[in-house]
Protein backbone atom coordinates (compact mmCIF):
# COMPACT_ATOMS: atom_id res chain seq x y z
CA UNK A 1 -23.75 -40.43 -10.66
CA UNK A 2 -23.65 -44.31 -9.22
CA UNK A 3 -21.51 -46.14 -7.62
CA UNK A 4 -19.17 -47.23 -10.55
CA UNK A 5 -18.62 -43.62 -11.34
CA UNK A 6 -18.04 -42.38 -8.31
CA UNK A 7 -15.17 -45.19 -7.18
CA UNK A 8 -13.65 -44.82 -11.05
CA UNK A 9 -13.24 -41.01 -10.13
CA UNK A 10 -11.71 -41.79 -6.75
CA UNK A 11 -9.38 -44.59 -8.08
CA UNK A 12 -7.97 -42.19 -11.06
CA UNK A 13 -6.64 -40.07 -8.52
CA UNK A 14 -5.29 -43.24 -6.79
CA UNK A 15 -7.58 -42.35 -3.51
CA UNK A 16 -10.11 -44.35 -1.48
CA UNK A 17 -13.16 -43.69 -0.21
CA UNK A 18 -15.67 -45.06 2.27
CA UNK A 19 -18.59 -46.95 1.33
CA UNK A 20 -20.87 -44.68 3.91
CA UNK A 21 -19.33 -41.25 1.60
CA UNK A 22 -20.64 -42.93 -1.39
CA UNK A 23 -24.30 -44.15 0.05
CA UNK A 24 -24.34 -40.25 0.77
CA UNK A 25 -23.35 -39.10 -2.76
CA UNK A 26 -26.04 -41.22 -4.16
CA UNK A 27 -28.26 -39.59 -2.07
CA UNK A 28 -27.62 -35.89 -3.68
CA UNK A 29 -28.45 -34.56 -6.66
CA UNK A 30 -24.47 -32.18 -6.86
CA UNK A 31 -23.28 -35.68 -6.01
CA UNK A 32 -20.55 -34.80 -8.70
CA UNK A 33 -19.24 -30.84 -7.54
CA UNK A 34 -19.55 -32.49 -4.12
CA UNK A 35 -17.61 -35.22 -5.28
CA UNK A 36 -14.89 -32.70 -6.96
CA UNK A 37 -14.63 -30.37 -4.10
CA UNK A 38 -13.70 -33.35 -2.01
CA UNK A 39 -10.80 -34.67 -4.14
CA UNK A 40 -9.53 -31.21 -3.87
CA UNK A 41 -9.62 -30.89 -0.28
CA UNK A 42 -8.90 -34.90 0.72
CA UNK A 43 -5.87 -35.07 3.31
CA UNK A 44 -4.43 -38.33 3.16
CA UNK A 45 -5.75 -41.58 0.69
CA UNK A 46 -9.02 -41.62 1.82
CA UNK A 47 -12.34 -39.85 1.71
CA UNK A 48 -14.43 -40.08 4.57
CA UNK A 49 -18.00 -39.35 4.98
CA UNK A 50 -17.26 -36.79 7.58
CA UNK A 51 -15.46 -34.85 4.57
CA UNK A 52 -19.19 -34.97 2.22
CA UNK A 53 -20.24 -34.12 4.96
CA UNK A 54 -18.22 -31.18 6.04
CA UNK A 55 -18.49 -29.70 2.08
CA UNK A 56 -22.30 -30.00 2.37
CA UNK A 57 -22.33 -27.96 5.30
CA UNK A 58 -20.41 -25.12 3.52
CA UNK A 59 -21.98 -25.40 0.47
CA UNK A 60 -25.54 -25.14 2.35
CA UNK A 61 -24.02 -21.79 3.95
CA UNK A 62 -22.93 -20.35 1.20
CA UNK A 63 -26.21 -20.54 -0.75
CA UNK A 64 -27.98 -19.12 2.52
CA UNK A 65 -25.24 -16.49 2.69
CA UNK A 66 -25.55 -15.79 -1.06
CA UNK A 67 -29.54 -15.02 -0.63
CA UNK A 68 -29.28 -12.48 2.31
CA UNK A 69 -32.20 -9.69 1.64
CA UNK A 70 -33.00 -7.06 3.91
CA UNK A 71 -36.34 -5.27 2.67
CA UNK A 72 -35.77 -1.44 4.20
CA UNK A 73 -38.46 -0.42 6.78
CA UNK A 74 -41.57 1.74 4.90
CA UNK A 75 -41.69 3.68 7.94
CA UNK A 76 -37.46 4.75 7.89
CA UNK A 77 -37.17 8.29 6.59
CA UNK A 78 -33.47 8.78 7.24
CA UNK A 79 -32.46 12.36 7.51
CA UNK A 80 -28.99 11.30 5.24
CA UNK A 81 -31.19 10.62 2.47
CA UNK A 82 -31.75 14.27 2.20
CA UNK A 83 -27.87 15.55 2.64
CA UNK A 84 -25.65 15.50 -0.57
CA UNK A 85 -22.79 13.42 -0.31
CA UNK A 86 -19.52 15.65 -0.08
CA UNK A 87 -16.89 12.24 -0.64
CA UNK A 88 -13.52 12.87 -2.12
CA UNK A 89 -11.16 10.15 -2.47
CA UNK A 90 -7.55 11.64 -2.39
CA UNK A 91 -5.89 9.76 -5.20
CA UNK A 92 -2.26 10.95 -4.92
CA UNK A 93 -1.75 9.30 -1.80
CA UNK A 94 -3.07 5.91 -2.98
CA UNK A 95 -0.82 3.42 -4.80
CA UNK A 96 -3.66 1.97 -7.26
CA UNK A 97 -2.24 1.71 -10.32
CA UNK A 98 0.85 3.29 -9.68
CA UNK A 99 2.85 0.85 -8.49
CA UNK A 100 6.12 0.97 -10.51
CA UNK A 101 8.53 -0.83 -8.45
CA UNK A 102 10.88 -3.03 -9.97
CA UNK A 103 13.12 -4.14 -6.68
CA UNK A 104 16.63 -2.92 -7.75
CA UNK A 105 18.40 -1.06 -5.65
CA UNK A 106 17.51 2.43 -6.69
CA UNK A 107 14.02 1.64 -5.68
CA UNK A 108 15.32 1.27 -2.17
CA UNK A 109 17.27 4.29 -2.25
CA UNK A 110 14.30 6.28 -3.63
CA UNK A 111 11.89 4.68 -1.18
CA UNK A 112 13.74 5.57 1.53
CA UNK A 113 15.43 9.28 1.02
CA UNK A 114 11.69 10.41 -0.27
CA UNK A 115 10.39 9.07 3.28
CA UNK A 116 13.72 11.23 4.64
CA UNK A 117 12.72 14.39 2.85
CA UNK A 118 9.01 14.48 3.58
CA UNK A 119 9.34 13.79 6.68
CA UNK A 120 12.50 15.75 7.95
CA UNK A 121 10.58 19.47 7.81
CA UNK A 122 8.05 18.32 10.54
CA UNK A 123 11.16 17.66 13.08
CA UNK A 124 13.03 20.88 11.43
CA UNK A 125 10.42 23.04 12.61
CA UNK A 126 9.97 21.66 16.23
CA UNK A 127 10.74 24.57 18.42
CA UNK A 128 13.79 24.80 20.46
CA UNK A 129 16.13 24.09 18.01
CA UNK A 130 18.02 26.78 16.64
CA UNK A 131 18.56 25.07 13.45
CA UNK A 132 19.69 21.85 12.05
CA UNK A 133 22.88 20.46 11.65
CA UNK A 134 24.16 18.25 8.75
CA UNK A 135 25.55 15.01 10.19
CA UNK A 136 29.27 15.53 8.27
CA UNK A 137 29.48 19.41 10.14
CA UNK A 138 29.73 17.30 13.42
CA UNK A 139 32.75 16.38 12.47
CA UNK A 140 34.36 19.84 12.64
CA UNK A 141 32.76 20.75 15.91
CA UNK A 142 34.39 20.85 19.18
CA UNK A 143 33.80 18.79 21.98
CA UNK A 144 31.00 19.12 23.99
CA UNK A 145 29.40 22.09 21.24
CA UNK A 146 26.13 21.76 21.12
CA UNK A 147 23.52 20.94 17.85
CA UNK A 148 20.42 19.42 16.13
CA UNK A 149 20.65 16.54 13.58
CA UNK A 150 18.12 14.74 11.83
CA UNK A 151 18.93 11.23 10.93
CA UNK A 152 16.68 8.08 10.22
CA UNK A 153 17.75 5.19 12.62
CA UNK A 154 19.30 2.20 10.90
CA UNK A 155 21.28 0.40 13.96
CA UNK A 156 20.33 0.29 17.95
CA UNK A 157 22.41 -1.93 20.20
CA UNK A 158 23.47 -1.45 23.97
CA UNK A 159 27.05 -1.15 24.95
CA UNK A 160 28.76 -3.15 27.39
CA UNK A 161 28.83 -0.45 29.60
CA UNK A 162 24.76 -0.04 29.51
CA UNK A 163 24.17 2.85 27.55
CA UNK A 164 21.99 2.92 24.61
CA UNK A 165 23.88 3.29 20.99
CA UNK A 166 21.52 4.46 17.87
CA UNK A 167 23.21 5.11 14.88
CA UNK A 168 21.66 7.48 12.30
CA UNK A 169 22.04 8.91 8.77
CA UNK A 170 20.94 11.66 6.99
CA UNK A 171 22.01 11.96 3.03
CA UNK A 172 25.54 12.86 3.23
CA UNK A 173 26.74 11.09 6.01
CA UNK A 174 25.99 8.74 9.32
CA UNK A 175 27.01 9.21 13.20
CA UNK A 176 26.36 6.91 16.52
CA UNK A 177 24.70 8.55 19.19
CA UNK A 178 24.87 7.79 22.60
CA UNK A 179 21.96 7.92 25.33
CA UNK A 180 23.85 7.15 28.76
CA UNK A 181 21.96 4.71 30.97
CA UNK A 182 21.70 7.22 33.89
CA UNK A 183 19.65 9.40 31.56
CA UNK A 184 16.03 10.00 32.35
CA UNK A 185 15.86 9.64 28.26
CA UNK A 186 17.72 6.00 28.39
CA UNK A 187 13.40 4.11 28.50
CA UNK A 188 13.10 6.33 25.32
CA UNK A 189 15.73 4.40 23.57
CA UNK A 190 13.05 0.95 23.67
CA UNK A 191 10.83 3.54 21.59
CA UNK A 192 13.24 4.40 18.77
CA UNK A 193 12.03 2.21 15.87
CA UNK A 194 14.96 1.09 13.28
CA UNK A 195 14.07 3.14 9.73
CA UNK A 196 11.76 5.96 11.54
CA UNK A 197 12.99 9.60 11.16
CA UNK A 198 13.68 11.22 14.19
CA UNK A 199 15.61 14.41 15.56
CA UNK A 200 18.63 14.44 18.32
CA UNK A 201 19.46 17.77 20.33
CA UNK A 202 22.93 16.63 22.14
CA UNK A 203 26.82 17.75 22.04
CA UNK A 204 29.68 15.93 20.51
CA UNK A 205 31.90 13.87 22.59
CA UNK A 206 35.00 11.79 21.21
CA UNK A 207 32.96 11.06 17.58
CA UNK A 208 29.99 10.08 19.57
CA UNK A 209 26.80 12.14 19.55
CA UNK A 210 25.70 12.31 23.29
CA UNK A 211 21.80 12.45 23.33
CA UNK A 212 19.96 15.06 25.67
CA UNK A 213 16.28 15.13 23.62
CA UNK A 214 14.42 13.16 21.25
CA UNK A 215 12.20 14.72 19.13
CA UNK A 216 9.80 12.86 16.69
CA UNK A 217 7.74 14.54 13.75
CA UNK A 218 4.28 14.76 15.66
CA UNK A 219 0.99 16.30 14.67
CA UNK A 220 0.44 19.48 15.57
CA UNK A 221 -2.02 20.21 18.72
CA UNK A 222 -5.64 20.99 17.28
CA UNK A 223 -9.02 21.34 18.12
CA UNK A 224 -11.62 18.41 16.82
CA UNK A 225 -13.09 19.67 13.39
CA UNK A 226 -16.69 19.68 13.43
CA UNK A 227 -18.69 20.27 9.91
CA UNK A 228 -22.60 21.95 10.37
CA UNK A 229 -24.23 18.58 8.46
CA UNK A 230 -25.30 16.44 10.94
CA UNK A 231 -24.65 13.21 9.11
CA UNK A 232 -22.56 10.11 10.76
CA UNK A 233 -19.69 7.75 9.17
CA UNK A 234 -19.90 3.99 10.24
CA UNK A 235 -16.95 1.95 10.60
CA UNK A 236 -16.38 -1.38 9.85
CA UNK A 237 -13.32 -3.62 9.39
CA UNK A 238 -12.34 -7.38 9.42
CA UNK A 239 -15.49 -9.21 8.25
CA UNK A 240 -13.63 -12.19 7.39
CA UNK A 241 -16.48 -13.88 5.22
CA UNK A 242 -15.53 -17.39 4.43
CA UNK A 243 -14.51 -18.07 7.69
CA UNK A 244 -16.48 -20.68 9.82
CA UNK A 245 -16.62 -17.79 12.37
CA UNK A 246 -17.64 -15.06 10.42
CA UNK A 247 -20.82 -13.66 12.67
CA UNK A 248 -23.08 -13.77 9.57
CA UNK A 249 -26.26 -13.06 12.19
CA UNK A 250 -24.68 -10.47 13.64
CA UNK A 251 -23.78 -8.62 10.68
CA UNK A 252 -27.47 -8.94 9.38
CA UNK A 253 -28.65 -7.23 12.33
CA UNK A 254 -26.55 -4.84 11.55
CA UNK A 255 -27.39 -4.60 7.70
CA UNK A 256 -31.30 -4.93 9.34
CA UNK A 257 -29.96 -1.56 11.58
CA UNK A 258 -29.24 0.45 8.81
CA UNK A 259 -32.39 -0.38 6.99
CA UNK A 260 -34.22 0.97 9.58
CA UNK A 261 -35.11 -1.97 11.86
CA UNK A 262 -34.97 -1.07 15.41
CA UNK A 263 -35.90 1.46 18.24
CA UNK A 264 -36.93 4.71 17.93
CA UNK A 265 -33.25 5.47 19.51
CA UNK A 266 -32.09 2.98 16.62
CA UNK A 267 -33.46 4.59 13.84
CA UNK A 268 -32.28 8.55 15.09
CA UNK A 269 -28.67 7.09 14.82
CA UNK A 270 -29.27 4.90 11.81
CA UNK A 271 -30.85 7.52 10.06
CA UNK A 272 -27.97 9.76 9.89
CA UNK A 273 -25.52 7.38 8.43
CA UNK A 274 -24.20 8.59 5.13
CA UNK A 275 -21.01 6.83 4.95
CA UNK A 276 -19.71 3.55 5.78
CA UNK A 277 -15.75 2.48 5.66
CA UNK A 278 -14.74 -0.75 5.94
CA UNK A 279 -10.37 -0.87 7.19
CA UNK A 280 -9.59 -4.38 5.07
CA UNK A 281 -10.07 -7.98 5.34
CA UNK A 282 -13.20 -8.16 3.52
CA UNK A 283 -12.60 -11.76 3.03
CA UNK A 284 -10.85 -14.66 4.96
CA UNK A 285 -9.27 -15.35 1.73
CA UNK A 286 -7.33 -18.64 0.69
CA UNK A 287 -3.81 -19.78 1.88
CA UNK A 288 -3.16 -17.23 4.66
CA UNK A 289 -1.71 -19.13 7.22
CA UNK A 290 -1.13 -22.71 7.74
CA UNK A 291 -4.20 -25.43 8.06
CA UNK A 292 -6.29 -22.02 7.08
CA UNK A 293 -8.57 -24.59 4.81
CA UNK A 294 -9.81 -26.02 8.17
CA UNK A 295 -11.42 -22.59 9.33
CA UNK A 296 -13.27 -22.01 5.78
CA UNK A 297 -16.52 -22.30 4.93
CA UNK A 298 -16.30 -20.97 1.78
CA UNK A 299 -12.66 -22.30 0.03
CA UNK A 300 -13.48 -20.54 -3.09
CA UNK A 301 -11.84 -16.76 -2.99
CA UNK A 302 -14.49 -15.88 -5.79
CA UNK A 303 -17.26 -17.19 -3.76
CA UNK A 304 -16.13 -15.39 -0.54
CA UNK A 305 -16.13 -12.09 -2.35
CA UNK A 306 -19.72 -12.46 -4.59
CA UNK A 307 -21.24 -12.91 -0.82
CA UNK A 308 -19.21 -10.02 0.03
CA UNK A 309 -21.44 -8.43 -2.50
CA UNK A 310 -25.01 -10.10 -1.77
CA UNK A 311 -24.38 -8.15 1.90
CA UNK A 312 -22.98 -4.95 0.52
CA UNK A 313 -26.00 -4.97 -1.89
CA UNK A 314 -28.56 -4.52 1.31
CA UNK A 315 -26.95 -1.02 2.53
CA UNK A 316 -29.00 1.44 1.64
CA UNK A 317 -28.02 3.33 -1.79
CA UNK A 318 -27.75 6.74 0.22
CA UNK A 319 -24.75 5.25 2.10
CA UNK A 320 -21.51 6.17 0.08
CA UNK A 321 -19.74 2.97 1.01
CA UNK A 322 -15.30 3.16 0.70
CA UNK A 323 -13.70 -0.66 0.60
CA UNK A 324 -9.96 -1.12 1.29
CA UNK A 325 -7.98 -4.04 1.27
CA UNK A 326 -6.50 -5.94 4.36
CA UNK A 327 -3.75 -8.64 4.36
CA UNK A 328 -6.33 -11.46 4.17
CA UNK A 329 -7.96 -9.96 0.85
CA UNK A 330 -6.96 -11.09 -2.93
CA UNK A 331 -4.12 -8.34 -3.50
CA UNK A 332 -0.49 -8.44 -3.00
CA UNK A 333 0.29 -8.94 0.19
CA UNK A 334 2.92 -6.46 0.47
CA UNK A 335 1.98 -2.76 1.70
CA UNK A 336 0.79 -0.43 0.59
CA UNK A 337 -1.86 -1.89 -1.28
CA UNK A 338 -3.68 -0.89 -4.78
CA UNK A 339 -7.47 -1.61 -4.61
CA UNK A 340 -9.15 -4.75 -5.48
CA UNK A 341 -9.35 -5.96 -8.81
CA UNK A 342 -12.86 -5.66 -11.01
CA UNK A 343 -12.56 -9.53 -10.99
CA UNK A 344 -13.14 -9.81 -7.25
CA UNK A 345 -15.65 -6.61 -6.91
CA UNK A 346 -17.62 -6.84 -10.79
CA UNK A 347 -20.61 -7.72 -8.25
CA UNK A 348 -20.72 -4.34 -6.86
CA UNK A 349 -18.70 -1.99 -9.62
CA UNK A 350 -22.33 -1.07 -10.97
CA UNK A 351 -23.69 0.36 -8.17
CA UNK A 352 -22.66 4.35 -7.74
CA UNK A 353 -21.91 4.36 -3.71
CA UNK A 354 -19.54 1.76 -3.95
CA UNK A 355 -15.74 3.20 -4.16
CA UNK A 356 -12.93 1.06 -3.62
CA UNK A 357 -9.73 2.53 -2.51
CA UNK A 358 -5.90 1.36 -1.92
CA UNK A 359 -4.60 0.55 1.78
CA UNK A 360 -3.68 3.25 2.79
CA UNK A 361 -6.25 5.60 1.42
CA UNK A 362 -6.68 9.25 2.62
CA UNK A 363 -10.28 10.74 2.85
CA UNK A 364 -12.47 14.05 2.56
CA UNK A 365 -15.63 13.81 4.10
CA UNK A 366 -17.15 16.97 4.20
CA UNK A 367 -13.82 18.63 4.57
CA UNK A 368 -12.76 16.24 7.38
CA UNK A 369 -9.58 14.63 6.24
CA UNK A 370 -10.02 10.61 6.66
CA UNK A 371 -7.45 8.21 6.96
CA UNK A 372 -7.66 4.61 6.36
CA UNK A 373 -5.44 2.19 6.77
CA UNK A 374 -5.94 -1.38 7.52
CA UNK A 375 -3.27 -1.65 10.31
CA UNK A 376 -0.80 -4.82 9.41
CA UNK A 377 1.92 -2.94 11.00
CA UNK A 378 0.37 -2.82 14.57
CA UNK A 379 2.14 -6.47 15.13
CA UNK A 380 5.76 -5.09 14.50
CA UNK A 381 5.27 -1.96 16.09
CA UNK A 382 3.42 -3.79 19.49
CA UNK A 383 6.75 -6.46 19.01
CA UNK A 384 9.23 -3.75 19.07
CA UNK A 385 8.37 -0.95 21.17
CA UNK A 386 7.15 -3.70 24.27
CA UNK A 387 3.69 -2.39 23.65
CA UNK A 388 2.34 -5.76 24.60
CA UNK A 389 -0.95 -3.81 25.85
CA UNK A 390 -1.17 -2.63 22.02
CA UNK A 391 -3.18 -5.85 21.27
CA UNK A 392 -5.97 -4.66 23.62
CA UNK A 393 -5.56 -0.89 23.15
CA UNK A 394 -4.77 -0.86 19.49
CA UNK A 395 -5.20 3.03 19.74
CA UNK A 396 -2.06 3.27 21.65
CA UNK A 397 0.22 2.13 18.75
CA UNK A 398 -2.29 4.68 16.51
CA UNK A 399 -1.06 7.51 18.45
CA UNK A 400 2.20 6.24 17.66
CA UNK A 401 1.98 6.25 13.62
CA UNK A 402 1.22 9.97 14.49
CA UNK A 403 3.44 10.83 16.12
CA UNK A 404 6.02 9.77 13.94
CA UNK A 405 3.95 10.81 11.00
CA UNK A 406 4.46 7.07 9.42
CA UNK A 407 2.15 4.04 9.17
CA UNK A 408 4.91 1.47 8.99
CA UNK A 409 8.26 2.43 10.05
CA UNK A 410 10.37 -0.54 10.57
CA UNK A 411 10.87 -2.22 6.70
CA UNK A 412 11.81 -5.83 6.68
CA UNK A 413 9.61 -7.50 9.24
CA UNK A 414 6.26 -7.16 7.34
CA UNK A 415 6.30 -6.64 3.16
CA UNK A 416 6.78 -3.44 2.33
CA UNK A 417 7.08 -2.23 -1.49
CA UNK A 418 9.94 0.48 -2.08
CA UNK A 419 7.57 2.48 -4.36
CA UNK A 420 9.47 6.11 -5.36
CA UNK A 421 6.56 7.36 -3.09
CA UNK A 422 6.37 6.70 0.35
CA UNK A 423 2.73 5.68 0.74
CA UNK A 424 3.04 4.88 4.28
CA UNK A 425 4.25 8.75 5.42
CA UNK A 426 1.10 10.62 6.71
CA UNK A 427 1.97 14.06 5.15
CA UNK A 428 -1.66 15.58 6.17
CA UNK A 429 -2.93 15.30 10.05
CA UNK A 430 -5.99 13.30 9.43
CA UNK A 431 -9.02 14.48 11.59
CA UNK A 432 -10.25 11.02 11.53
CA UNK A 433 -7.77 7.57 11.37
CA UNK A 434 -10.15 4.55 10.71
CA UNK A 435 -7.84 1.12 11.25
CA UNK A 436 -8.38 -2.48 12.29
CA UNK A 437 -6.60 -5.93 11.92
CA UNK A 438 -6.15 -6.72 15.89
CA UNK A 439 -9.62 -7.40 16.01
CA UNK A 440 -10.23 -5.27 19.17
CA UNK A 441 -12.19 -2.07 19.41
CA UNK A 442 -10.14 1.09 20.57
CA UNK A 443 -11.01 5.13 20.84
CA UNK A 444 -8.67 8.06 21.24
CA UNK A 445 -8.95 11.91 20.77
CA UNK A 446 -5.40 12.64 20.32
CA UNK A 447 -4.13 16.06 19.36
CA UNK A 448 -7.37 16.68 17.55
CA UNK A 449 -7.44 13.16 15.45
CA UNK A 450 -10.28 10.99 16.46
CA UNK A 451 -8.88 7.73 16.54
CA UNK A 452 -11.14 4.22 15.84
CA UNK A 453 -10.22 0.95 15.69
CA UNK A 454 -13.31 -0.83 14.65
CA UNK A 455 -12.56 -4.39 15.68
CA UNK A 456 -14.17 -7.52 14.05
CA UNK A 457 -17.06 -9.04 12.21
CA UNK A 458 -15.42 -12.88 13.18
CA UNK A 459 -15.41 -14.74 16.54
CA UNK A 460 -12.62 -15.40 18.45
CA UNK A 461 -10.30 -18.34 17.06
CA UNK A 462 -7.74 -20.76 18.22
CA UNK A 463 -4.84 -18.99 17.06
CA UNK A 464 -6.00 -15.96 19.39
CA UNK A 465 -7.06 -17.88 22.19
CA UNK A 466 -3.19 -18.89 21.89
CA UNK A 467 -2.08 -15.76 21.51
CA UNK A 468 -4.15 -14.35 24.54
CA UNK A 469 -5.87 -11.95 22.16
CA UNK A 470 -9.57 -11.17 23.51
CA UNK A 471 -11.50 -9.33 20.26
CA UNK A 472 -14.53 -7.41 20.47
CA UNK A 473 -16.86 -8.86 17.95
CA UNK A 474 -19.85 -7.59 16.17
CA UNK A 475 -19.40 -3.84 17.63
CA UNK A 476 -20.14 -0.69 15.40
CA UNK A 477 -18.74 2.59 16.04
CA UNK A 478 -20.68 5.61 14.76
CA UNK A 479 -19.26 8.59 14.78
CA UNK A 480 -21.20 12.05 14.61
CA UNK A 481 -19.14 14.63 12.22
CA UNK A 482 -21.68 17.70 13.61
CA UNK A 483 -20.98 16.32 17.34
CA UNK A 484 -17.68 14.71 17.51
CA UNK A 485 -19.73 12.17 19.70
CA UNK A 486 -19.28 8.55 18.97
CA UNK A 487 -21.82 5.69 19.35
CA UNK A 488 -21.12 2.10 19.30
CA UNK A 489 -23.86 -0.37 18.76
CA UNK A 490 -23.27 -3.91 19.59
CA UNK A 491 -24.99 -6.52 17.29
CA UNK A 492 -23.98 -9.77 19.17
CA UNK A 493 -26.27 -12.30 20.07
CA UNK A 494 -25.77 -11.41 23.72
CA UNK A 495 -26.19 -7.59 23.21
């Protein structure tokens, strides 16, 4: 291109641009996709040199990016090679390609009184009980009787007088319960999440329901499950490629790791890696959040994803690698979430140990029932139950998901789909729940469910510097399925 080009370009769009910008486009020989790229991303009339020169930088990223190859180390003989893969993906309790939803209002009703009966028997057979009561018997009872109900919350308020008022429904009928303020139960009443299913031991009192327990679902109290293969799962989540602070170093070290490269302590643990899950937000992705184009390096959600692929293709083909969506990744927003489309993942579709899944996806590895769910949820759950210390110990609000046996209680706050399934109801205890999306690292043993929050693959950013968020970049969690012991390796510059 010359000069005469380049201006006519600029003036059809009724722009400006600086006569440094175009001594630099002369200069190169994509003077015209430079060129383009800039008329897309322009803010204001004019483009400036320090806008050629920002889309040079990502476009010389991207092409270094895009050639990434780790050659594996001759001397790596990892023992994981040897052990069959035992991988089941559980397909009934992932929404790919089921979706059916239309939004009327049956699909609410549906949504909601399958969530009711799935998750009612887990508080019906809580101990202690003597059996449930339907909501409309209450109303035959006489005061201060005594009884069980099982409703799912839809109202909390205080009263003027202090005391805590939830009102709940079952299918036939609805009744406002009462948790006086002098109660040692009353902080409960903060925990009670609007749409969760709960149970209520109390009495009846003047059409009121006066509380004296709460009971939620729970998971039952088990030992850790163990399997005789000594073989490893890895556990990755919010990579965030396109983003000016995705750690691409640090995630080659890592991709370097499990090639072999390393210690003799290195290699023992890489070596027995056989499966690697990654808990969403592959990608920054495109439109997010507001001035998001600022923070890209790649603006192109095709690009971000085929050097998704250029890294994926350097894990070792032994490693059966699962892929779930997050809310930054190219499907709909709303949860839960079918699996990426061929069009985003054709780069990796022919390679036989890459599986993607919906979000949430349920697990067997070796027999060990795996949960994965990206973890969009954590922010209305931290925002409503005061769990403010949620942000750094994610794997407090994991515990509790479980014990209300739900991934995403509260609907209306973040986009939920009223399937006629309840994705979001954990119906089988999982012996391992894999999450992210906080960006901070977090372990739990609770009940017999491992819990791991995997943190980040991106440095910290503005937005969570004003938040007061501090992530834990760039560390791995590996844990042992012979051992129950977990390992995390930390692959920042620093480390």
């Amino acid at each position: 291109m010359d000069a005469q080009e380049i201006t006519a370009k600029v003036q059809e769009k009724e722009l400006l641009i600086e006569r440094s910008a175009v001594d630099c486009l002369l200069n190169l020989e994509n003077a015209q996709l430079i060129l383009e790229k800039a008329l897309e991303q322009v803010e204001g009339f004019v483009i400036t040199h320090k806008l050629i020169d920002s889309i040079m930088e990502s476009q010389a990223a991207e092409k270094k990016a895009i050639q990434v190859v780790i050659k594996p180390q001759i001397e790596f003989s990892p023992p994981a090679k040897e052990i069959p893969s035992a991988l089941k993906h559980r397909e009934d309790y992932d929404v790919s390609e089921k979706s059916r939803c239309t939004g009327v209002i049956e699909d609410f009703v549906n949504y909601f009184r399958d969530r009711f009966r799935r998750i009612s028997p887990y508080i019906r057979s809580r101990p202690g009980g003597g059996g449930v009561t339907q909501i409309a018997a209450l109303k035959g009872f006489t005061k201060g009787r005594s009884a069980r109900i099982i409703g799912m919350v839809r109202e909390k308020r205080n009263a003027r007088s202090g005391h805590a008022l939830i009102e709940v429904e079952d299918e036939e009928d609805f009744i406002t319960c009462l948790i006086p303020k002098d109660s040692p139960l009353f902080p409960l009443g903060a925990e009670i999440l609007l749409d969760e299913v709960i149970g209520l031991d109390g009495y009846v009192s003047n059409g009121l329901f006066i509380v004296k327990n709460v009971l939620w679902p729970e998971v039952p109290i088990r030992s850790k499950k163990l399997i005789a293969e000594d073989v490893s799962v890895g556990l990755l989540s919010d990579l965030h490629i396109g983003s000016k602070n995705f750690l691409s170093e640090d995630f080659e070290r890592l991709l370097r790791f499990l090639n072999g490269e390393g210690s003799d302590y290195e290699r023992e643990i890489a070596g027995k890696i056989k499966y690697l899950l990654i808990a969403g937000d592959i990608v920054d992705g495109i439109g997010i959040y507001p001035t998001q184009e600022k923070q890209l390096v790649s603006k192109d959600i095709y690009t971000q994803y085929e050097i998704f692929a250029e890294f994926m293709k350097n894990v070792p083909e032994y490693i059966e690698v699962v892929i779930s969506p997050g809310n930054h990744d190219a499907v709909r927003n709303a949860e839960p979430q079918p699996r990426l489309l061929k069009e985003f993942t054709r780069d990796l579709e022919g390679f036989k140990n890459m599986h993607f899944v919906g979000n949430p996806a349920l697990l067997e590895i070796h027999e060990l029932k795996t949960l994965i769910y990206h973890g969009t949820s954590l922010d209305t759950m931290i925002a409503n139950m005061s769990l403010q210390a949620g942000y750094q110990n994610p794997e407090k609000v994991a515990i509790e998901m479980l014990k209300r046996r739900h991934l995403s209680s509260v609907y209306g706050e973040k986009p939920i789909v009223p399937e006629k399934r309840d994705y979001m109801v954990i119906d089988e205890v999982p012996d391992l729940f894999h999450f992210g999306h906080v960006h901070k690292n977090g372990y739990s043993d609770y009940r017999g469910t491992m819990i791991i929050n995997s943190g980040t693959w991106q440095s910290v950013t503005d937005y969570q510097i004003r938040l007061g968020h501090v992530p834990t970049p760039s560390q791995f969690p590996i844990y042992n399925l012979r051992t129950g012991s977990l390992n995390v390796m930390n692959f920042g510059k620093s480390s």
